[in-house]
Each structure stands twice: as structure tokens, then as C-alpha cells.
PDB file of N, CA and C in Angstrom:
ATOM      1  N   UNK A   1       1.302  -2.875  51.471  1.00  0.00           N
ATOM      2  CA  UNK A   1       1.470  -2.839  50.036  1.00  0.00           C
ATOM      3  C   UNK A   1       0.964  -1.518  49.484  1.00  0.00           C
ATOM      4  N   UNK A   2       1.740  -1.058  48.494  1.00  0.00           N
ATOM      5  CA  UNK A   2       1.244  -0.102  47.947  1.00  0.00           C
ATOM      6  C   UNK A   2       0.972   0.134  46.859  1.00  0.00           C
ATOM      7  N   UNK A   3      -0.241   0.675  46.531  1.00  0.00           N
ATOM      8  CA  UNK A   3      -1.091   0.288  44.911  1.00  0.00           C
ATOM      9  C   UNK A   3      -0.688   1.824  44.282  1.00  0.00           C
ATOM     10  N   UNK A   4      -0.492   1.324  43.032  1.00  0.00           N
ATOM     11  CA  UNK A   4       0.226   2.343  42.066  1.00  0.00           C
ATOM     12  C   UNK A   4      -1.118   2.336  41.309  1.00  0.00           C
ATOM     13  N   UNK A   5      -1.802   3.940  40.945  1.00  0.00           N
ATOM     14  CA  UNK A   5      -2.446   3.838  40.109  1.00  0.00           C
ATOM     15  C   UNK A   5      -1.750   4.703  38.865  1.00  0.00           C
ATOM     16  N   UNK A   6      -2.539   4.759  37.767  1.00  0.00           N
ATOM     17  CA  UNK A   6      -2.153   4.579  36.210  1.00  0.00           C
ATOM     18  C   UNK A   6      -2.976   6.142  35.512  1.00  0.00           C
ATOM     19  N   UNK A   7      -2.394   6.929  35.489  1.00  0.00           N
ATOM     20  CA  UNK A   7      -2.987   8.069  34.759  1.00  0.00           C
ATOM     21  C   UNK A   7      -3.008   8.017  32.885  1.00  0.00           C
ATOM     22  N   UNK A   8      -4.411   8.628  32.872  1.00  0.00           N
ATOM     23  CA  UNK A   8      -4.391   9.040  31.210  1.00  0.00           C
ATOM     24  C   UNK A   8      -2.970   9.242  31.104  1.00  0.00           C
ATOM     25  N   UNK A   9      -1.923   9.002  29.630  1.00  0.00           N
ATOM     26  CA  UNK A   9      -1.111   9.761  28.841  1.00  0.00           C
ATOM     27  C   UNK A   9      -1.356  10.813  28.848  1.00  0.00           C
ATOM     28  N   UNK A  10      -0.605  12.084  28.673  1.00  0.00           N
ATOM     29  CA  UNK A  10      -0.819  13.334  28.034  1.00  0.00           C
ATOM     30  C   UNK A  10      -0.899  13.081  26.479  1.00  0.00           C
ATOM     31  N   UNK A  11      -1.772  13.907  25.281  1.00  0.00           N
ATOM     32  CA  UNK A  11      -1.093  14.077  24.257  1.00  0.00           C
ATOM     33  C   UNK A  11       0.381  14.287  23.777  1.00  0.00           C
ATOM     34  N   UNK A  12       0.668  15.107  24.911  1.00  0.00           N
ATOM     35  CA  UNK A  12       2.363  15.712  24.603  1.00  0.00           C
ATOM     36  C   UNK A  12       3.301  13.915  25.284  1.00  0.00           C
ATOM     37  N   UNK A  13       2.862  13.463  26.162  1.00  0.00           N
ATOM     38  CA  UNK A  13       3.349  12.506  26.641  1.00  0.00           C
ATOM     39  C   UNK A  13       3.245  11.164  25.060  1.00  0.00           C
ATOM     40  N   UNK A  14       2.341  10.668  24.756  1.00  0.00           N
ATOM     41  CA  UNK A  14       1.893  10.341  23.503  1.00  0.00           C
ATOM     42  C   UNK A  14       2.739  10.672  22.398  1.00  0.00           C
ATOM     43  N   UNK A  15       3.138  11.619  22.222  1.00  0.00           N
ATOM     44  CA  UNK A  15       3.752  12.071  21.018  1.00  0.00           C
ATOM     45  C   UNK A  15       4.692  12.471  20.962  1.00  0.00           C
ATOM     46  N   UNK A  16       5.870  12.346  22.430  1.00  0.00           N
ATOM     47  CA  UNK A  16       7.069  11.734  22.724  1.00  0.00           C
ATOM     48  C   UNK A  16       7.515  10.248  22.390  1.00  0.00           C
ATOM     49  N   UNK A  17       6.734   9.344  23.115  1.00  0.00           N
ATOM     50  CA  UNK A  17       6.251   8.272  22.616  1.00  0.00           C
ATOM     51  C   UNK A  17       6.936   7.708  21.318  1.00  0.00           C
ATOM     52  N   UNK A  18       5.599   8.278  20.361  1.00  0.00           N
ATOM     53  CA  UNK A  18       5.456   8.279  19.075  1.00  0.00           C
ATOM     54  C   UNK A  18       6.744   8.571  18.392  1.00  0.00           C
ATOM     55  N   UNK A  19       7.640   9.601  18.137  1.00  0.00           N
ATOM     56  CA  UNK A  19       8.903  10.084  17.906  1.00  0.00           C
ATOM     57  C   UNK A  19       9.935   9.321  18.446  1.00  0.00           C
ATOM     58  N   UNK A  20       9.639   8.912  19.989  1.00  0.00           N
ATOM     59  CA  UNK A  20      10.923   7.804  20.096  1.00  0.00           C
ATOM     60  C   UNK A  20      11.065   6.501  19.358  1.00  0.00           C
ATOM     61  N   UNK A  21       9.342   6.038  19.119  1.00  0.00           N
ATOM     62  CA  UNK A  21       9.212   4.609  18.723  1.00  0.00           C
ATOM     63  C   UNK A  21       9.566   4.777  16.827  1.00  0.00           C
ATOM     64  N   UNK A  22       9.212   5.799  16.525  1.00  0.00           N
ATOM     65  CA  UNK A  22       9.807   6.015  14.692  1.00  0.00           C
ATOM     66  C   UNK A  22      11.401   6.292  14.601  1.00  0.00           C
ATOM     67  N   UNK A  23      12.385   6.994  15.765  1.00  0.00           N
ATOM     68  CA  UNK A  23      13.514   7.153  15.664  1.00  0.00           C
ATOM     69  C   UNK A  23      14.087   5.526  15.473  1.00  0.00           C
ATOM     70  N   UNK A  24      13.425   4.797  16.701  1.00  0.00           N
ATOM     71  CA  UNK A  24      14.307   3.527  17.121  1.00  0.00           C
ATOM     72  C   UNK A  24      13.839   2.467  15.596  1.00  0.00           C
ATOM     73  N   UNK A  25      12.785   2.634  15.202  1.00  0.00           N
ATOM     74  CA  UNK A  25      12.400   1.924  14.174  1.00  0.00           C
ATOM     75  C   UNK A  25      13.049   1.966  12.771  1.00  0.00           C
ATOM     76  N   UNK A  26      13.438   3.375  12.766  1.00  0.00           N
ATOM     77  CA  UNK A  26      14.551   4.086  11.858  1.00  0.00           C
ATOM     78  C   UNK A  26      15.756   3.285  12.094  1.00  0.00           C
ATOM     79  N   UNK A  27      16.159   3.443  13.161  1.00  0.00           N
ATOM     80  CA  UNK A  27      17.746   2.904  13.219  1.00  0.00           C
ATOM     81  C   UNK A  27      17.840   1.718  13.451  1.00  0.00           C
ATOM     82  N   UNK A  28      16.822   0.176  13.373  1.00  0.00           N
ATOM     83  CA  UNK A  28      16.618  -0.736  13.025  1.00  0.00           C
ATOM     84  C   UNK A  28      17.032  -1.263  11.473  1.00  0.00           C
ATOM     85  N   UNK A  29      16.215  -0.323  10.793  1.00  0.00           N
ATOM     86  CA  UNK A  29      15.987  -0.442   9.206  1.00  0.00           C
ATOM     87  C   UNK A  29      17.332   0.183   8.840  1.00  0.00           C
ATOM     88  N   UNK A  30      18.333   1.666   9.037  1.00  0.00           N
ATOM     89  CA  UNK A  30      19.272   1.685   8.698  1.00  0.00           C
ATOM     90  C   UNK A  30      20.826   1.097   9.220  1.00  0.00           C
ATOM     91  N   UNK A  31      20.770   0.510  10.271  1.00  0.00           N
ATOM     92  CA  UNK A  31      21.555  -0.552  11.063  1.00  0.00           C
ATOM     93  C   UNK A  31      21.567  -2.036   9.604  1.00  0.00           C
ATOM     94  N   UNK A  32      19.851  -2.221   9.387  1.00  0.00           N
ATOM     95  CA  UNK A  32      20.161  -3.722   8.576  1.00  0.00           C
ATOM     96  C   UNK A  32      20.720  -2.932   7.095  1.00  0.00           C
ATOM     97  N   UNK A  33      20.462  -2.093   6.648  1.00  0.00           N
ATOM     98  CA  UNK A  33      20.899  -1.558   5.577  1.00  0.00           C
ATOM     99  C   UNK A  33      22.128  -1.645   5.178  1.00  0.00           C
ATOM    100  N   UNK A  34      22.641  -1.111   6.380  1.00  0.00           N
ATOM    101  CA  UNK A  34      24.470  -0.832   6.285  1.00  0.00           C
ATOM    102  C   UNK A  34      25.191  -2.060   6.573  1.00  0.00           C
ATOM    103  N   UNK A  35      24.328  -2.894   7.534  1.00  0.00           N
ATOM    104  CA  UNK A  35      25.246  -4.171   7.516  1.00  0.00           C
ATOM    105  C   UNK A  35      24.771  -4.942   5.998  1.00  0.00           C
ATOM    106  N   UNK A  36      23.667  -5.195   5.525  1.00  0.00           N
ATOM    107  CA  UNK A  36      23.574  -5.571   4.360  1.00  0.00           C
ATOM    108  C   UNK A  36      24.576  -4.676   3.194  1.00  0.00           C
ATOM    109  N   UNK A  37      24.598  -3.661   3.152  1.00  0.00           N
ATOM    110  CA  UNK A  37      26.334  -3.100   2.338  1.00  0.00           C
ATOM    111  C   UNK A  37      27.214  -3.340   2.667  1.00  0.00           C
ATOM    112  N   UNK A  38      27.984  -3.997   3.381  1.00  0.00           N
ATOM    113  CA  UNK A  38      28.941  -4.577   3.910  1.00  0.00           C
ATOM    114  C   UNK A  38      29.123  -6.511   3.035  1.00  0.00           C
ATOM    115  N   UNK A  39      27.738  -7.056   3.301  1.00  0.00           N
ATOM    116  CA  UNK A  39      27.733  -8.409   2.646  1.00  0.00           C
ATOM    117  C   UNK A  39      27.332  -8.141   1.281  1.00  0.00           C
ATOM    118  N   UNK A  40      26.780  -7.052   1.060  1.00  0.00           N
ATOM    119  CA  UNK A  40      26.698  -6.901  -0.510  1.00  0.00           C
ATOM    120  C   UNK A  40      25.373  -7.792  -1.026  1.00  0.00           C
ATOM    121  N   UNK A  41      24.235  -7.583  -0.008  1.00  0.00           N
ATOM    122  CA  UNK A  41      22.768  -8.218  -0.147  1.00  0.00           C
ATOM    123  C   UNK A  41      21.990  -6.758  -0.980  1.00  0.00           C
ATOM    124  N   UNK A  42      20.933  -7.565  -1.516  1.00  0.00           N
ATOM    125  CA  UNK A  42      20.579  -6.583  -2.581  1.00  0.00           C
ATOM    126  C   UNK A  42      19.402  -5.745  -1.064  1.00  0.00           C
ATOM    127  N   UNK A  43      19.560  -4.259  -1.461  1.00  0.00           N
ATOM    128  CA  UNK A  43      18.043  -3.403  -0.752  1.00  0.00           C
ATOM    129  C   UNK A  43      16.849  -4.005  -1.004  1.00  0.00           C
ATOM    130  N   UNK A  44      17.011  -4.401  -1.827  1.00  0.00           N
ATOM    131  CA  UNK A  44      15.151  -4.656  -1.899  1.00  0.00           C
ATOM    132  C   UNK A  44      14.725  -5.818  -0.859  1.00  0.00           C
ATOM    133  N   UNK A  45      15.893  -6.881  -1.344  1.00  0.00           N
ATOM    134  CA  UNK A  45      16.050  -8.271  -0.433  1.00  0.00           C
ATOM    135  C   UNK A  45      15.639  -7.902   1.230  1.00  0.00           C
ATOM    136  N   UNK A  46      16.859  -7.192   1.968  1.00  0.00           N
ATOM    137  CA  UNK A  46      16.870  -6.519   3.193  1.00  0.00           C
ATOM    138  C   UNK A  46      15.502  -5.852   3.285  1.00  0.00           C
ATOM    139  N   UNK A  47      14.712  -4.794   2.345  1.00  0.00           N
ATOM    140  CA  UNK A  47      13.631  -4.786   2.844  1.00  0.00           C
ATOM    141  C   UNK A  47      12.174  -5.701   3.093  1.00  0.00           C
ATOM    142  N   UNK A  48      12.412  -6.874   2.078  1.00  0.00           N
ATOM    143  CA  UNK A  48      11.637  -7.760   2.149  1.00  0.00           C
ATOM    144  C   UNK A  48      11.392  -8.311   3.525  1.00  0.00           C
ATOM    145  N   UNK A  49      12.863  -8.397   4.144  1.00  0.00           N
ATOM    146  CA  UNK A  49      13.396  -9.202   5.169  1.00  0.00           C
ATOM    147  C   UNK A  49      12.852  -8.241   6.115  1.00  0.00           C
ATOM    148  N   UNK A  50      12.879  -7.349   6.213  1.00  0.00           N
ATOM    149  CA  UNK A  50      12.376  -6.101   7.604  1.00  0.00           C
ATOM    150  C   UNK A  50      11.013  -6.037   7.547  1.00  0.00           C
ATOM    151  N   UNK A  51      10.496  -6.443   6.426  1.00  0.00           N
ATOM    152  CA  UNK A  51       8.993  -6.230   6.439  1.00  0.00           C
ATOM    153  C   UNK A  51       8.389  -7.536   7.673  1.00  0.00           C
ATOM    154  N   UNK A  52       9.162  -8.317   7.747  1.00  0.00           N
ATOM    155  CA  UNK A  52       8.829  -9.154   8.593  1.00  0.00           C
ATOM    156  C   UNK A  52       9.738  -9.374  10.099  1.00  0.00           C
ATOM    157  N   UNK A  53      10.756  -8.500  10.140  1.00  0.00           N
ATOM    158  CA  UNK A  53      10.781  -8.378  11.437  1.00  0.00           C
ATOM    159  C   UNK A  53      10.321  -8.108  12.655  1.00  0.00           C
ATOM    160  N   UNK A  54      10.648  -8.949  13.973  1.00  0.00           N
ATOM    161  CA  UNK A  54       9.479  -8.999  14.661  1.00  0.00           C
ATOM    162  C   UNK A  54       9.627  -8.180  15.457  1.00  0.00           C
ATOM    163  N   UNK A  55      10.809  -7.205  15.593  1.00  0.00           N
ATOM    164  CA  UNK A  55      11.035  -6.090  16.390  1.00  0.00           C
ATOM    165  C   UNK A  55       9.778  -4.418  16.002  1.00  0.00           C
ATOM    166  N   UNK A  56      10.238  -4.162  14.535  1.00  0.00           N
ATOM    167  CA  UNK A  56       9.363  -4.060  14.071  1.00  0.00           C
ATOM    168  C   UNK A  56       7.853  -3.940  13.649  1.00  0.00           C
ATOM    169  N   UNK A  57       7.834  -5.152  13.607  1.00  0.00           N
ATOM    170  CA  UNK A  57       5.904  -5.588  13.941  1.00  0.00           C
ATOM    171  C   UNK A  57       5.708  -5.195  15.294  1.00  0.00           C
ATOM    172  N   UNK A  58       6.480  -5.468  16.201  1.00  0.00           N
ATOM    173  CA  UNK A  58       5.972  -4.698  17.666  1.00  0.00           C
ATOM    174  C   UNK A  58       5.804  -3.044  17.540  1.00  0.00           C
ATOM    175  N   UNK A  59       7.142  -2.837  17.114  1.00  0.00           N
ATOM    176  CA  UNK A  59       6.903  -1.144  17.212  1.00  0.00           C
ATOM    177  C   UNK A  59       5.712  -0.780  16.393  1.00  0.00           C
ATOM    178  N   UNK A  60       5.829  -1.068  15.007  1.00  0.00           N
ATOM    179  CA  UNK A  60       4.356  -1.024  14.088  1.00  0.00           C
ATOM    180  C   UNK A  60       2.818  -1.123  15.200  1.00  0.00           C
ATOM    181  N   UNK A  61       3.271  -1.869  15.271  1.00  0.00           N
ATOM    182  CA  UNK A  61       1.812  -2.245  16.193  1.00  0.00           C
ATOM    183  C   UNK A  61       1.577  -1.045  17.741  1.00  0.00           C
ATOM    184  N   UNK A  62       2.515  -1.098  18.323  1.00  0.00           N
ATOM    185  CA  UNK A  62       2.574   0.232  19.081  1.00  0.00           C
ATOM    186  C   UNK A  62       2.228   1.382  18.739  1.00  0.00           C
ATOM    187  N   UNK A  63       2.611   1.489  17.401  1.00  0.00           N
ATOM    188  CA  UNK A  63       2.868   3.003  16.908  1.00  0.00           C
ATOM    189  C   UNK A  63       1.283   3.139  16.502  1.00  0.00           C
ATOM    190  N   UNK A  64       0.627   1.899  16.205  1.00  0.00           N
ATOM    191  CA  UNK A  64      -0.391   2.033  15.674  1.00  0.00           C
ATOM    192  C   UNK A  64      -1.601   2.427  16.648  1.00  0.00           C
ATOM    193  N   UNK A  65      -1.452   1.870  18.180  1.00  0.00           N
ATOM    194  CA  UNK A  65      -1.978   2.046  19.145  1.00  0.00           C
ATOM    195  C   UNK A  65      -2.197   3.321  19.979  1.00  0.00           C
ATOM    196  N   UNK A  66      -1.213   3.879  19.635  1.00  0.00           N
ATOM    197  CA  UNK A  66      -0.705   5.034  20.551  1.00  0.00           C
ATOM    198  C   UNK A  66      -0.899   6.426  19.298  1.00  0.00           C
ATOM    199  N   UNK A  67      -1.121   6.233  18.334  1.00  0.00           N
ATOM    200  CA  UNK A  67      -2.022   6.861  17.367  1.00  0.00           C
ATOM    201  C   UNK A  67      -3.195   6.905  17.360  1.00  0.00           C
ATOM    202  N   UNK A  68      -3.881   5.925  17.516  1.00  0.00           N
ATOM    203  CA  UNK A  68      -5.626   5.919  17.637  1.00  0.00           C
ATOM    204  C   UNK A  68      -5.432   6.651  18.859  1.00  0.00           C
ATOM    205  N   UNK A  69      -4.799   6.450  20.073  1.00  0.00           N
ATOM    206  CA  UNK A  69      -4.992   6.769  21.074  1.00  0.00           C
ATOM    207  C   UNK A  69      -4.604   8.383  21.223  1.00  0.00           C
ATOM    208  N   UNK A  70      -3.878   8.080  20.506  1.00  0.00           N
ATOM    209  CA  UNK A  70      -3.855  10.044  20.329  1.00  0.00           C
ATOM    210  C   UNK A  70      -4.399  11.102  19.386  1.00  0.00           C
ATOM    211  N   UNK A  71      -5.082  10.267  18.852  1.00  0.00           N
ATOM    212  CA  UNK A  71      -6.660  10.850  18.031  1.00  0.00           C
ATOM    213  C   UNK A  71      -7.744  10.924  18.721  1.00  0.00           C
ATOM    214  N   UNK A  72      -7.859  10.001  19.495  1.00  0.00           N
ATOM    215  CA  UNK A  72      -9.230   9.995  20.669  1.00  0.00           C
ATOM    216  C   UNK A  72      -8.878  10.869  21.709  1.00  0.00           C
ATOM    217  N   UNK A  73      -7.944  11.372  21.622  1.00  0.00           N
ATOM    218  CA  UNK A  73      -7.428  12.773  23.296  1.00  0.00           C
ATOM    219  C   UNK A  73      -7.629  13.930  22.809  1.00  0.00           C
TER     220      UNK A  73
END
């Protein structure tokens, strides 16, 4: 068997990261946007509704992690 060990992130590694997880979070929020213009749901509604998505709350929560963590490097 062979044991995989786990290196620090780089900062620069980190803040690739970071930029992928705000792009994809972006095109979450403008994906529900545009399909909500299509049914003709009000913006504010749709953002109410994203504030609680759970895709979202993950990335949030990631993004939030991998920030502290790239303040402490």
C-alpha cells in the first residue's frame, strides 16, 4: 500500500482556488437569473431564493475557509 502524504497549499495554489470557487459561484447566481427572466420571477425573489442555496452555502463556506487560510500563510 501506498500512503499519500498531503502538502501545505501554496498561497498562489489558494488563490487559484479562491477565483475558481467565486467564478463558479458567479455562474450559479447568473444561470438562476436568466432562467428566472425567462419565467418572469421577480430579482429580488431569485435572490432571496440563492441566499439559501445549498450549493452556494458550500462554496460560501469554502471560500470562507480557504481565506482565513490564506491570511495565516
Amino acid at each position: 500500500m501506498s500512503e499519500t502524504t498531503l502538502t501545505p497549499a501554496s498561497a498562489e495554489e489558494i488563490a487559484e482556488v479562491i477565483a475558481e470557487l467565486e467564478q463558479y459561484r458567479q455562474r450559479i447566481i447568473d444561470d438562476s437569473l436568466e432562467t428566472a427572466k425567462g419565467v418572469k420571477l421577480p430579482k429580488k425573489l431569485v435572490m432571496a431564493q440563492l441566499e439559501k442555496h445549498p450549493e452556494i452555502a458550500k462554496i460560501d463556506a469554502a471560500l470562507e475557509r480557504l481565506r482565513s487560510q490564506q491570511g495565516a500563510t
